[in-house]
N, C-alpha and C. Protein backbone atom coordinates (compact mmCIF):
# COMPACT_ATOMS: atom_id res chain seq x y z
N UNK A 1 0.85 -1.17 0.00
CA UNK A 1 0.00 0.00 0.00
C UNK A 1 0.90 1.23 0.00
N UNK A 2 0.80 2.17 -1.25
CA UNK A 2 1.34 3.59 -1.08
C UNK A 2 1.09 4.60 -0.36
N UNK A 3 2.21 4.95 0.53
CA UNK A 3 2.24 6.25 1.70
C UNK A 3 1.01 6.84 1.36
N UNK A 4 0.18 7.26 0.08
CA UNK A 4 -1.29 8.13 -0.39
C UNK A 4 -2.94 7.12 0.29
N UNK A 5 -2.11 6.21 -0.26
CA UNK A 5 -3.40 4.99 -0.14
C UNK A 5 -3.44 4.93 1.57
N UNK A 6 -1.79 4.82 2.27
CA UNK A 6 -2.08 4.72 3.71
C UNK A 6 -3.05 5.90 4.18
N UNK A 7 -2.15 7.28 3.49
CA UNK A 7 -2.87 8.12 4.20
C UNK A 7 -4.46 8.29 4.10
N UNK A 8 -5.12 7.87 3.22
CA UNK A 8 -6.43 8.04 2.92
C UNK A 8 -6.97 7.41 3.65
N UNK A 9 -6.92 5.85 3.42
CA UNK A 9 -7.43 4.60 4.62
C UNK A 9 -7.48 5.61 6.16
N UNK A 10 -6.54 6.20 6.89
CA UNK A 10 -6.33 6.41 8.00
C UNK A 10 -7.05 7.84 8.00
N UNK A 11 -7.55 8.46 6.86
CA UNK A 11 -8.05 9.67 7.37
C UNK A 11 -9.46 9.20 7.44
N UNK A 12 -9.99 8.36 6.32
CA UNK A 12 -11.07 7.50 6.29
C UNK A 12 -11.41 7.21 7.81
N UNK A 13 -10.65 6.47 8.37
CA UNK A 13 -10.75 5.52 9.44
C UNK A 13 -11.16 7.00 11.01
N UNK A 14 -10.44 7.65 10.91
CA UNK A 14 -10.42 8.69 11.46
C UNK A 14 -11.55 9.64 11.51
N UNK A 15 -12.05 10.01 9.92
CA UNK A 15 -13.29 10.78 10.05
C UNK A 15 -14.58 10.04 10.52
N UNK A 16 -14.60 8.70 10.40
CA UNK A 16 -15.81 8.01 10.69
C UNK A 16 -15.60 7.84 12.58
N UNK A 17 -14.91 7.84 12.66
CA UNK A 17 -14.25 7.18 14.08
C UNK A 17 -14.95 8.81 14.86
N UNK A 18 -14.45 9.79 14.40
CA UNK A 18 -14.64 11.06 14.80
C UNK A 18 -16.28 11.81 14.87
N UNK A 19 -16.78 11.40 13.62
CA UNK A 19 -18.45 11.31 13.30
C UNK A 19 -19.07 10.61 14.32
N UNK A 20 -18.70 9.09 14.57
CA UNK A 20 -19.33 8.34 15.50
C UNK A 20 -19.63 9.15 17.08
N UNK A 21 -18.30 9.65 17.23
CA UNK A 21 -18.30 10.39 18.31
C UNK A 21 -18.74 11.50 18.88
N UNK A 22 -19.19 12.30 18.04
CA UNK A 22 -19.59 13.74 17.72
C UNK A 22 -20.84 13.24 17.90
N UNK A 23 -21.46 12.66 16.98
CA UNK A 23 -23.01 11.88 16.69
C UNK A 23 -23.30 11.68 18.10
N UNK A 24 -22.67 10.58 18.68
CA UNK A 24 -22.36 9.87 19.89
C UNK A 24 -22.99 11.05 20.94
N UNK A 25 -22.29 11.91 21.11
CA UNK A 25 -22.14 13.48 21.92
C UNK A 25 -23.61 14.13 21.89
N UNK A 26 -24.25 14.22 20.63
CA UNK A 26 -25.33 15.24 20.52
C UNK A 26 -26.32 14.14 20.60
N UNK A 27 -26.55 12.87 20.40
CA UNK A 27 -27.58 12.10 20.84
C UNK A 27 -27.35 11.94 22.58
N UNK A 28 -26.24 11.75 23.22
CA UNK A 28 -26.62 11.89 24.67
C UNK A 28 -27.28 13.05 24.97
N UNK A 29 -26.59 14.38 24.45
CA UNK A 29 -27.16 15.20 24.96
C UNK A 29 -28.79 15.56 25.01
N UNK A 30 -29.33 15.86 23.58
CA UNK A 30 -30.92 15.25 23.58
C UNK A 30 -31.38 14.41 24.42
N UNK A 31 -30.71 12.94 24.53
CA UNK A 31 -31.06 12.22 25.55
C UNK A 31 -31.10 12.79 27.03
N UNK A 32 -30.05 13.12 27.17
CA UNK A 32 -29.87 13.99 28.69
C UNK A 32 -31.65 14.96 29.23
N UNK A 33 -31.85 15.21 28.22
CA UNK A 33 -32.47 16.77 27.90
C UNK A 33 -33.91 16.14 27.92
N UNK A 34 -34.22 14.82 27.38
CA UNK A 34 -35.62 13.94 27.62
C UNK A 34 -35.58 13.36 28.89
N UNK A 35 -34.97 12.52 28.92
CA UNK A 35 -35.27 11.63 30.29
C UNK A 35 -34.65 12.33 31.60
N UNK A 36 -33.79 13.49 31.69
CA UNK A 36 -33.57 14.16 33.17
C UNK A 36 -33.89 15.58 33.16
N UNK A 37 -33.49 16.68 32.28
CA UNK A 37 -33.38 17.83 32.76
C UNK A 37 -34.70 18.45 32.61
N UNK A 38 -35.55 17.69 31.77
CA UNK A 38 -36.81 18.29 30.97
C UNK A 38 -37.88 17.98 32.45
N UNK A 39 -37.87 16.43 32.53
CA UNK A 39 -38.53 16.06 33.64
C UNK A 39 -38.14 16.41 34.95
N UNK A 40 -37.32 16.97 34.94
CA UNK A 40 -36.86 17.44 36.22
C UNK A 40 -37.42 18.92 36.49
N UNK A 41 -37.09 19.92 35.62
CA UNK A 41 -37.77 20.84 36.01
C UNK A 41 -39.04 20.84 35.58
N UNK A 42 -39.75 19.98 34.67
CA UNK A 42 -41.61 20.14 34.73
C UNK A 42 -41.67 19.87 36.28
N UNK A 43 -41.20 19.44 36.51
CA UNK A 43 -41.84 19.60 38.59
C UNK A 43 -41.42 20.59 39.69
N UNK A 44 -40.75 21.59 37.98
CA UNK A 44 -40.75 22.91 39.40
C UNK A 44 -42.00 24.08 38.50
N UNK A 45 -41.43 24.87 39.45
CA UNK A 45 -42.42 26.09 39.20
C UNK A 45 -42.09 26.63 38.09
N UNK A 46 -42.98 27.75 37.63
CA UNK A 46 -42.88 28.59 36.68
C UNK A 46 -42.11 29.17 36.62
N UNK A 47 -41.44 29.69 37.64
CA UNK A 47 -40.61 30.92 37.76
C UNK A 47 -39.63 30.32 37.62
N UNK A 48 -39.08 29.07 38.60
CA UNK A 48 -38.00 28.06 38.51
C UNK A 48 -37.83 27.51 36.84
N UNK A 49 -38.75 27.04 36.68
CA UNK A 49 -38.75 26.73 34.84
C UNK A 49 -38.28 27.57 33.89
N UNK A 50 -38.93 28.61 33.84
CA UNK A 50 -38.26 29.70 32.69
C UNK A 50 -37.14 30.10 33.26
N UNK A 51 -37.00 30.42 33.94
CA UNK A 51 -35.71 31.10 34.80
C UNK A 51 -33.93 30.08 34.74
N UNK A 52 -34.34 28.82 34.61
CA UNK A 52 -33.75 27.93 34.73
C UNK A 52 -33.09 27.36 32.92
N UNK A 53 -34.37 27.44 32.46
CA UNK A 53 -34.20 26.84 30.49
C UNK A 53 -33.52 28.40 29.91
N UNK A 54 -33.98 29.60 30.30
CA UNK A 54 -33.19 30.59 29.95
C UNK A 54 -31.77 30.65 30.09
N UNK A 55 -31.35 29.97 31.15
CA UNK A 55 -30.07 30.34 31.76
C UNK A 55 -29.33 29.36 30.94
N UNK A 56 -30.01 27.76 30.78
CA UNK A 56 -29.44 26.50 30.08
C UNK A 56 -29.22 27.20 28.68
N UNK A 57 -30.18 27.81 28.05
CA UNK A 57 -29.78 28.33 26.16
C UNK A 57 -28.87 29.61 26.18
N UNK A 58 -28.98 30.06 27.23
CA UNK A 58 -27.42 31.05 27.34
C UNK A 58 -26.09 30.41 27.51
N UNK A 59 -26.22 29.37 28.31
CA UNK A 59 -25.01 28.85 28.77
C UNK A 59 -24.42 27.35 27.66
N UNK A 60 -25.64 27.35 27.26
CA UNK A 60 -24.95 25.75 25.72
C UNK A 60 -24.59 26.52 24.85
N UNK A 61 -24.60 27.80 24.95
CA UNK A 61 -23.54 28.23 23.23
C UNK A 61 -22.26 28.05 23.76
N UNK A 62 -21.54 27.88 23.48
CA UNK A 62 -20.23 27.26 24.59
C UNK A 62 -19.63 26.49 23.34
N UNK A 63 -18.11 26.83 23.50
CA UNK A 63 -17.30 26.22 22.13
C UNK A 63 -17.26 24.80 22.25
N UNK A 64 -17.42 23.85 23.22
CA UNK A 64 -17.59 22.68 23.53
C UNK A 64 -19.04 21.96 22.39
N UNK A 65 -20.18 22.80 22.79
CA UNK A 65 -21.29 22.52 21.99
C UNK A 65 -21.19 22.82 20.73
N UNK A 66 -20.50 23.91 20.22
CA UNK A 66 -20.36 24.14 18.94
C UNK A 66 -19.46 22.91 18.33
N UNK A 67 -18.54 22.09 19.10
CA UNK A 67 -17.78 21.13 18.27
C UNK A 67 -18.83 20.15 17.71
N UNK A 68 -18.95 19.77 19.10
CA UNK A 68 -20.13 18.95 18.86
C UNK A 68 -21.32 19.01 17.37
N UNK A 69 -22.02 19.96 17.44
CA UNK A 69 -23.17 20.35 17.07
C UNK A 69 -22.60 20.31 15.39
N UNK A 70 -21.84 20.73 15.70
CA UNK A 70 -21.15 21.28 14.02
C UNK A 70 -20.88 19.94 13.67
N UNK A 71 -19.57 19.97 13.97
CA UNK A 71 -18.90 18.81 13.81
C UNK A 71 -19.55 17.33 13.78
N UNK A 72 -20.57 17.14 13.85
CA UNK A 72 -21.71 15.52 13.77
C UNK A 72 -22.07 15.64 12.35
N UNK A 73 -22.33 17.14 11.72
CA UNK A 73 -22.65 17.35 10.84
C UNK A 73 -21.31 16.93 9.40
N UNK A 74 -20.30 17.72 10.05
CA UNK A 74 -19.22 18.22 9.39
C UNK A 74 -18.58 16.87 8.99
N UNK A 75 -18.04 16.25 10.10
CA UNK A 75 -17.21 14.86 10.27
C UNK A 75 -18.17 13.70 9.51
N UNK A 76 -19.21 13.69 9.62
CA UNK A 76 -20.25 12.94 8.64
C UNK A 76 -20.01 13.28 7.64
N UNK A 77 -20.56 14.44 6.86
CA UNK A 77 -20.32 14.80 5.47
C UNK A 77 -18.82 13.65 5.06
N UNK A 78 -17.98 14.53 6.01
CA UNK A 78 -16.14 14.19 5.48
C UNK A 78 -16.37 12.55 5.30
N UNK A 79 -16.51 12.12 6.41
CA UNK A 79 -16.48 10.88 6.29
C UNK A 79 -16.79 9.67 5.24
N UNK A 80 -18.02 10.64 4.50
CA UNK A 80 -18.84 9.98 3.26
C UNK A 80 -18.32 10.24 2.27
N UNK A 81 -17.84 11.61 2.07
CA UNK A 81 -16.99 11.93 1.32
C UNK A 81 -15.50 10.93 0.57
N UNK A 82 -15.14 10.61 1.89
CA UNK A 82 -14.04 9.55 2.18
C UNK A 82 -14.26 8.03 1.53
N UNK A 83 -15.56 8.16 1.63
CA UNK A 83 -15.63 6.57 0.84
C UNK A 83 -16.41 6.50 -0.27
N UNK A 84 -16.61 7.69 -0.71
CA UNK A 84 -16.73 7.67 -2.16
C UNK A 84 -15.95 6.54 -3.43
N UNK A 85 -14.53 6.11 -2.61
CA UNK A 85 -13.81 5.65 -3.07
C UNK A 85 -14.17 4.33 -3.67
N UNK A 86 -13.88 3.48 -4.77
CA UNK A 86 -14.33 2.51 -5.18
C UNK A 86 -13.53 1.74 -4.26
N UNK A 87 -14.18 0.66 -3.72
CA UNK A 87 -13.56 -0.63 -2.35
C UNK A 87 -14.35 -0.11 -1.05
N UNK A 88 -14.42 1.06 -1.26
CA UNK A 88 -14.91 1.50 0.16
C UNK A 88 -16.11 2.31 0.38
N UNK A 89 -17.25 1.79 -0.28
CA UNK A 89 -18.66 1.95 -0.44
C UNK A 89 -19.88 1.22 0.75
N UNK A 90 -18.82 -0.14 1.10
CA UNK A 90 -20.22 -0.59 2.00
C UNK A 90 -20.26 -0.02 3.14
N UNK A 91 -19.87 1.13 3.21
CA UNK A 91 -20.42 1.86 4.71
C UNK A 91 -20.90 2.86 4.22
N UNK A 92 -20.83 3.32 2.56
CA UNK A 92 -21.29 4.61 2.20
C UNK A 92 -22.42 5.02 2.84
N UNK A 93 -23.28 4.16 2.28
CA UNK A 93 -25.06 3.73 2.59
C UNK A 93 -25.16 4.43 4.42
N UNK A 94 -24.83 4.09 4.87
CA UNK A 94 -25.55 3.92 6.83
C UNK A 94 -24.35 5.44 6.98
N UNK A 95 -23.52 5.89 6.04
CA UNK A 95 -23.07 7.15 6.21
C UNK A 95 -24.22 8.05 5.92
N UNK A 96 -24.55 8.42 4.94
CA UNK A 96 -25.59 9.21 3.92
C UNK A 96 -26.76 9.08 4.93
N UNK A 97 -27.12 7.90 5.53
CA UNK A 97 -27.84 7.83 6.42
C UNK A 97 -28.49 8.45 7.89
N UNK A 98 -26.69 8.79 8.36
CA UNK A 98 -26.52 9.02 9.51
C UNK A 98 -26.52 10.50 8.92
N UNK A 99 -26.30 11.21 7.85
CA UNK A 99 -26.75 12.56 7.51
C UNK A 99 -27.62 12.82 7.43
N UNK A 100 -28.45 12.15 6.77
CA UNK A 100 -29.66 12.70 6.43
C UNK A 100 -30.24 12.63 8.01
N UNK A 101 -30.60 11.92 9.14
CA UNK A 101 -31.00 11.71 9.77
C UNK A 101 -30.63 13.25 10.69
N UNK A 102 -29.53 13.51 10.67
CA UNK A 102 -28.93 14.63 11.68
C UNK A 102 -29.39 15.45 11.15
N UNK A 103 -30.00 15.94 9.68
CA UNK A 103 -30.09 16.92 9.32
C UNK A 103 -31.44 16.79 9.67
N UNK A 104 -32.20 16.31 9.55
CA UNK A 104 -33.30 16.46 10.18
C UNK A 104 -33.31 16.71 11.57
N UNK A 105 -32.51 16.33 12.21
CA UNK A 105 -32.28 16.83 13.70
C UNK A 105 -31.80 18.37 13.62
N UNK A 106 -31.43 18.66 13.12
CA UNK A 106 -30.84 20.30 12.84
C UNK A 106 -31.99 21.13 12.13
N UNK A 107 -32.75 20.62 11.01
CA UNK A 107 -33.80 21.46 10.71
C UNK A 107 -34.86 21.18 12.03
N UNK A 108 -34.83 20.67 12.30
CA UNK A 108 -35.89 20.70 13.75
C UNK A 108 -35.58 21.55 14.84
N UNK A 109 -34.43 21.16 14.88
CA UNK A 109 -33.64 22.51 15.96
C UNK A 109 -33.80 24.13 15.20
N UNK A 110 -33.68 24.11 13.90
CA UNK A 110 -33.72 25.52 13.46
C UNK A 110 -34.98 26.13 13.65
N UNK A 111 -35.93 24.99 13.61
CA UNK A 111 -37.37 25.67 12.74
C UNK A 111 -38.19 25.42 13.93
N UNK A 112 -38.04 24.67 14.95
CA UNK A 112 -38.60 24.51 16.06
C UNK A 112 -38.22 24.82 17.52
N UNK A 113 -36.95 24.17 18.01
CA UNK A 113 -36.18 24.55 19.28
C UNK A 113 -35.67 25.67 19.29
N UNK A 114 -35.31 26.40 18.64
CA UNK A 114 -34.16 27.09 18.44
C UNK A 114 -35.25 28.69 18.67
N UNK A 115 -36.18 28.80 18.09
CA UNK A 115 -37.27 29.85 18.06
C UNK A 115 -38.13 29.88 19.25
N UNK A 116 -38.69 28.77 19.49
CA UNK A 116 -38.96 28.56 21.06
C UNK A 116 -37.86 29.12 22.28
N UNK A 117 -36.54 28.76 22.28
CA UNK A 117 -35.50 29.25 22.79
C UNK A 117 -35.69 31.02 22.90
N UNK A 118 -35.46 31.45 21.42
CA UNK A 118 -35.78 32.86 21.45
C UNK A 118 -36.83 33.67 22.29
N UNK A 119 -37.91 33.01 21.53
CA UNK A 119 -39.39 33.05 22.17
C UNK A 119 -39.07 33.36 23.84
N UNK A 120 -38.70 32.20 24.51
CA UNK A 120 -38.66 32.42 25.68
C UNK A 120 -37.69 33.39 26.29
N UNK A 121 -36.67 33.80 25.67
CA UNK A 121 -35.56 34.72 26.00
C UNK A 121 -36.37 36.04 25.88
N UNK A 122 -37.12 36.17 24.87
CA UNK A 122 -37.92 37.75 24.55
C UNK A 122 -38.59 38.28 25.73
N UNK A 123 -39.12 36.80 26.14
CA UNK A 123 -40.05 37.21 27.51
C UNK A 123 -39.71 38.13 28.59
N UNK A 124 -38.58 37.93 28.83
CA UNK A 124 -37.58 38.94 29.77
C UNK A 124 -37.19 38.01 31.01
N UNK A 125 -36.96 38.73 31.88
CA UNK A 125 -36.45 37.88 33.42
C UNK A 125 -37.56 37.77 33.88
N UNK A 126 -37.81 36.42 34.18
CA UNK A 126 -38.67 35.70 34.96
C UNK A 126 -39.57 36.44 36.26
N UNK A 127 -39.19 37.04 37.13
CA UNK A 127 -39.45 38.59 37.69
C UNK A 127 -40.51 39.22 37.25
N UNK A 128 -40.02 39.35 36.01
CA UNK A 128 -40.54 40.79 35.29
C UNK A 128 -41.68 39.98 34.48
N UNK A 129 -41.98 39.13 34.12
CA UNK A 129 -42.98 38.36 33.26
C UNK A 129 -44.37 38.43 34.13
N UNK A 130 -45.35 38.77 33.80
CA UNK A 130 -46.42 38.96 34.49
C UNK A 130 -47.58 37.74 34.40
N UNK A 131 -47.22 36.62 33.28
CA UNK A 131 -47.90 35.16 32.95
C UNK A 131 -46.98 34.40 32.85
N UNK A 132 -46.17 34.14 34.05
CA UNK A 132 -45.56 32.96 33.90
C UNK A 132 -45.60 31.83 33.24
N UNK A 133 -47.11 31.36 34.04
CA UNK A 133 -47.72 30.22 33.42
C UNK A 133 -47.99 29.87 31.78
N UNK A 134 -48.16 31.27 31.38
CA UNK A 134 -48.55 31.35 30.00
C UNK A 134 -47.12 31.10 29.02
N UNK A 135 -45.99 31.23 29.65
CA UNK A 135 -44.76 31.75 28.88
C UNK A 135 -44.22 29.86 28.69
N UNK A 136 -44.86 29.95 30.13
CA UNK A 136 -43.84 28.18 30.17
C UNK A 136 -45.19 27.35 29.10
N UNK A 137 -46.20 27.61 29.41
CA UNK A 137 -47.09 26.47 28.53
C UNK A 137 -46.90 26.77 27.12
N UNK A 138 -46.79 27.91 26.65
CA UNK A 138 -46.38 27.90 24.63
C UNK A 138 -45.12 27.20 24.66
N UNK A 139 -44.07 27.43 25.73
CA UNK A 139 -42.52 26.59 25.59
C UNK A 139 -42.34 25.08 25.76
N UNK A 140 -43.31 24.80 26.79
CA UNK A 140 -42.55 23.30 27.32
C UNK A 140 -43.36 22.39 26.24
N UNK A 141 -44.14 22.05 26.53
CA UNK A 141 -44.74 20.73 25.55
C UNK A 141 -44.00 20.91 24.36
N UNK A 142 -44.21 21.90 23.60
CA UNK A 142 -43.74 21.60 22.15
C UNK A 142 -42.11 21.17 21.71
N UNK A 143 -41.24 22.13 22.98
CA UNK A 143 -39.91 22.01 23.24
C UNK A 143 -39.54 20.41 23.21
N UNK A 144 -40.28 19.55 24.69
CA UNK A 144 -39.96 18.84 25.00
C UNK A 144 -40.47 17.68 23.80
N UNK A 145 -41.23 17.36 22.90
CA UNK A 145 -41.83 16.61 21.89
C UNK A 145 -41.13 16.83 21.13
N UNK A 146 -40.29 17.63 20.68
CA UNK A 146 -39.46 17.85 19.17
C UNK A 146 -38.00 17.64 19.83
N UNK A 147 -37.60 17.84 21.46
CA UNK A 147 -36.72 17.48 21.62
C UNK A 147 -36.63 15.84 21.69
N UNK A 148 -37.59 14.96 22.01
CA UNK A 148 -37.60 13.51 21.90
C UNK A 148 -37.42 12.88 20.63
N UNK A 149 -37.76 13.75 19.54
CA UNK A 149 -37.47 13.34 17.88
C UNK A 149 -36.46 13.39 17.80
N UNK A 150 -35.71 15.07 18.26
CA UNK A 150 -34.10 15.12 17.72
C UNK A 150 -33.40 13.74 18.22
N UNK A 151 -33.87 13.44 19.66
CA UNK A 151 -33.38 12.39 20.23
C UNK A 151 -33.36 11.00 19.46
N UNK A 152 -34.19 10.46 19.02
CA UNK A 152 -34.27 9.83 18.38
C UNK A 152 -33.82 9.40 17.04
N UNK A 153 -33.67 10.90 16.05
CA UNK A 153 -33.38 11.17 15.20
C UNK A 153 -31.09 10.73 15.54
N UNK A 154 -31.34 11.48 16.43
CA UNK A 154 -29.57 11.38 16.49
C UNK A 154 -29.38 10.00 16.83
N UNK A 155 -30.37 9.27 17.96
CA UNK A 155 -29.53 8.10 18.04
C UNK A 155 -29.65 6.89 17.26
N UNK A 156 -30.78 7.52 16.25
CA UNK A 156 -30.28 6.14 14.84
C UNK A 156 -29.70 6.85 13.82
N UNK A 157 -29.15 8.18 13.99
CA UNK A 157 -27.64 8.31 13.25
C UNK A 157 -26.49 7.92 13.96
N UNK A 158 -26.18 7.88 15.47
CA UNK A 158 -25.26 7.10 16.07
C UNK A 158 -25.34 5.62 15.31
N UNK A 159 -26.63 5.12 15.68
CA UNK A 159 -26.65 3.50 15.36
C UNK A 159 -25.97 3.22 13.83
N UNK A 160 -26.35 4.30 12.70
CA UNK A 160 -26.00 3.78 11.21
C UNK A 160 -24.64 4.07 11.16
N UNK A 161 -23.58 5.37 12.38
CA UNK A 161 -22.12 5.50 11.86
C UNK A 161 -21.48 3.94 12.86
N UNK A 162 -22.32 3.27 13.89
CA UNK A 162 -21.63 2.14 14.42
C UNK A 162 -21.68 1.22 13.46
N UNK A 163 -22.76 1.21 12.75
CA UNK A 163 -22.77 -0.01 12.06
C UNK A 163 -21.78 0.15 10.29
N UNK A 164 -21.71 1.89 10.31
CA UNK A 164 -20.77 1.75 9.05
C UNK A 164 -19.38 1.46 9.41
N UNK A 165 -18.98 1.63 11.33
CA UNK A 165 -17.45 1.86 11.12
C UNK A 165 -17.17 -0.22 11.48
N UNK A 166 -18.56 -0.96 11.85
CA UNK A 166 -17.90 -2.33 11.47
C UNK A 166 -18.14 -2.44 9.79
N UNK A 167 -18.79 -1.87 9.17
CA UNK A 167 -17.86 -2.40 7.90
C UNK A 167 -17.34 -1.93 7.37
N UNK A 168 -16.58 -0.99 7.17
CA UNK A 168 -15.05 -0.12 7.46
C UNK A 168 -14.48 -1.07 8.02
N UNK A 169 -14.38 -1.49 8.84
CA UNK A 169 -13.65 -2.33 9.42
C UNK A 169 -12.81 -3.48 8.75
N UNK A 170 -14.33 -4.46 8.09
CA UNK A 170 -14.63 -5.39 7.01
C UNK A 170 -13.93 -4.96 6.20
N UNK A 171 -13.92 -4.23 5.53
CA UNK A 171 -12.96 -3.76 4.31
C UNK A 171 -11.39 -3.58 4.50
N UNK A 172 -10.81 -3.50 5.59
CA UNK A 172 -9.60 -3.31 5.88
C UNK A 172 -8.48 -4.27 5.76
C-alpha cells in the first residue's frame, strides 16, 4: 500500500471514528435533555422553569457545543466523502444515512427549538414576566416533543455510523 493509499485509509478511518463520536455526543445530549433535565424541572415552578431553560440556552452556546453540534454534521459529510472511493462503499449507505438523519435533527432545531428558545428569552427575566404560566405552557410541551425526535433522530444516526465503522472495518 502507497504512503497516499495509507494516508487516505487512516483519514477515512479517522473521520468516521470522529463522526461516530460527535453523533455519539449530541444524541446523549438530547437524551440527557428527555429523560432528566426536561422532567426534572416540569416539577418545578414557573418561575423556577423559565428562569432555569433561559439560563441553560445562554449557557450551551459554549465552544464545547459548537464542536459537537457542528462537527456531527461536518465529520459525517467528510467521512462519506471519504468513501466515495471505489472498495470502500459498504459503509457509504448507513453514512448518507446518519446525515440525512442529523439533518433532520438540525432542521428541527432551526425551525422549532431554536425559536422557542428565542421566544422564551424575549419574555424577559422571569421577575418581570407577568404570565408565567402562560410563557412556560407555549414553551414546554412543544420544546420537549421535538426534543424527543431530535433524540431519536440522532440516536439512529449514532446507530447507522456504528454499524458503518464495522464495515469499514470489514474492508480493511
Amino acid at each position: 500500500m502507497s504512503d497516499n493509499s495509507q494516508f487516505l485509509e487512516a483519514s477515512r478511518t479517522v473521520a468516521l471514528i470522529v463522526s461516530t463520536l460527535v453523533m455519539g455526543l449530541m444524541a446523549g445530549l438530547f437524551f440527557a435533555f428527555s429523560c432528566a433535565v426536561m422532567p426534572g424541572l416540569g416539577r418545578t415552578d414557573d418561575r423556577t422553569f423559565v428562569g432555569a431553560m433561559q439560563w441553560i440556552n445562554v449557557r450551551i452556546l459554549n465552544g464545547w457545543f459548537a464542536v459537537a453540534f457542528g462537527g456531527a454534521l461536518v465529520f459525517t459529510v467528510l467521512a462519506g466523502v471519504l468513501h466515495l472511493s471505489q472498495g470502500q462503499r459498504s459503509a457509504l449507505p448507513w453514512i448518507a444515512a446518519a446525515v440525512v438523519l442529523y439533518g433532520a435533527a438540525l432542521v428541527i432545531t432551526m425551525a422549532v427549538n431554536v425559536p422557542l428558545n428565542n421566544t422564551l428569552d424575549a419574555a424577559g427575566k422571569p421577575d418581570a414576566i407577568s404570565d408565567l404560566a402562560a410563557v412556560r405552557e407555549h414553551f414546554e410541551a412543544a420544546w420537549v416533543r421535538w426534543n424527543h425526535v431530535r433524540t431519536l433522530l440522532c440516536t439512529a444516526g449514532l446507530g447507522c455510523l456504528a454499524w458503518a465503522l464495522v464495515l469499514h472495518g470489514r474492508v480493511e
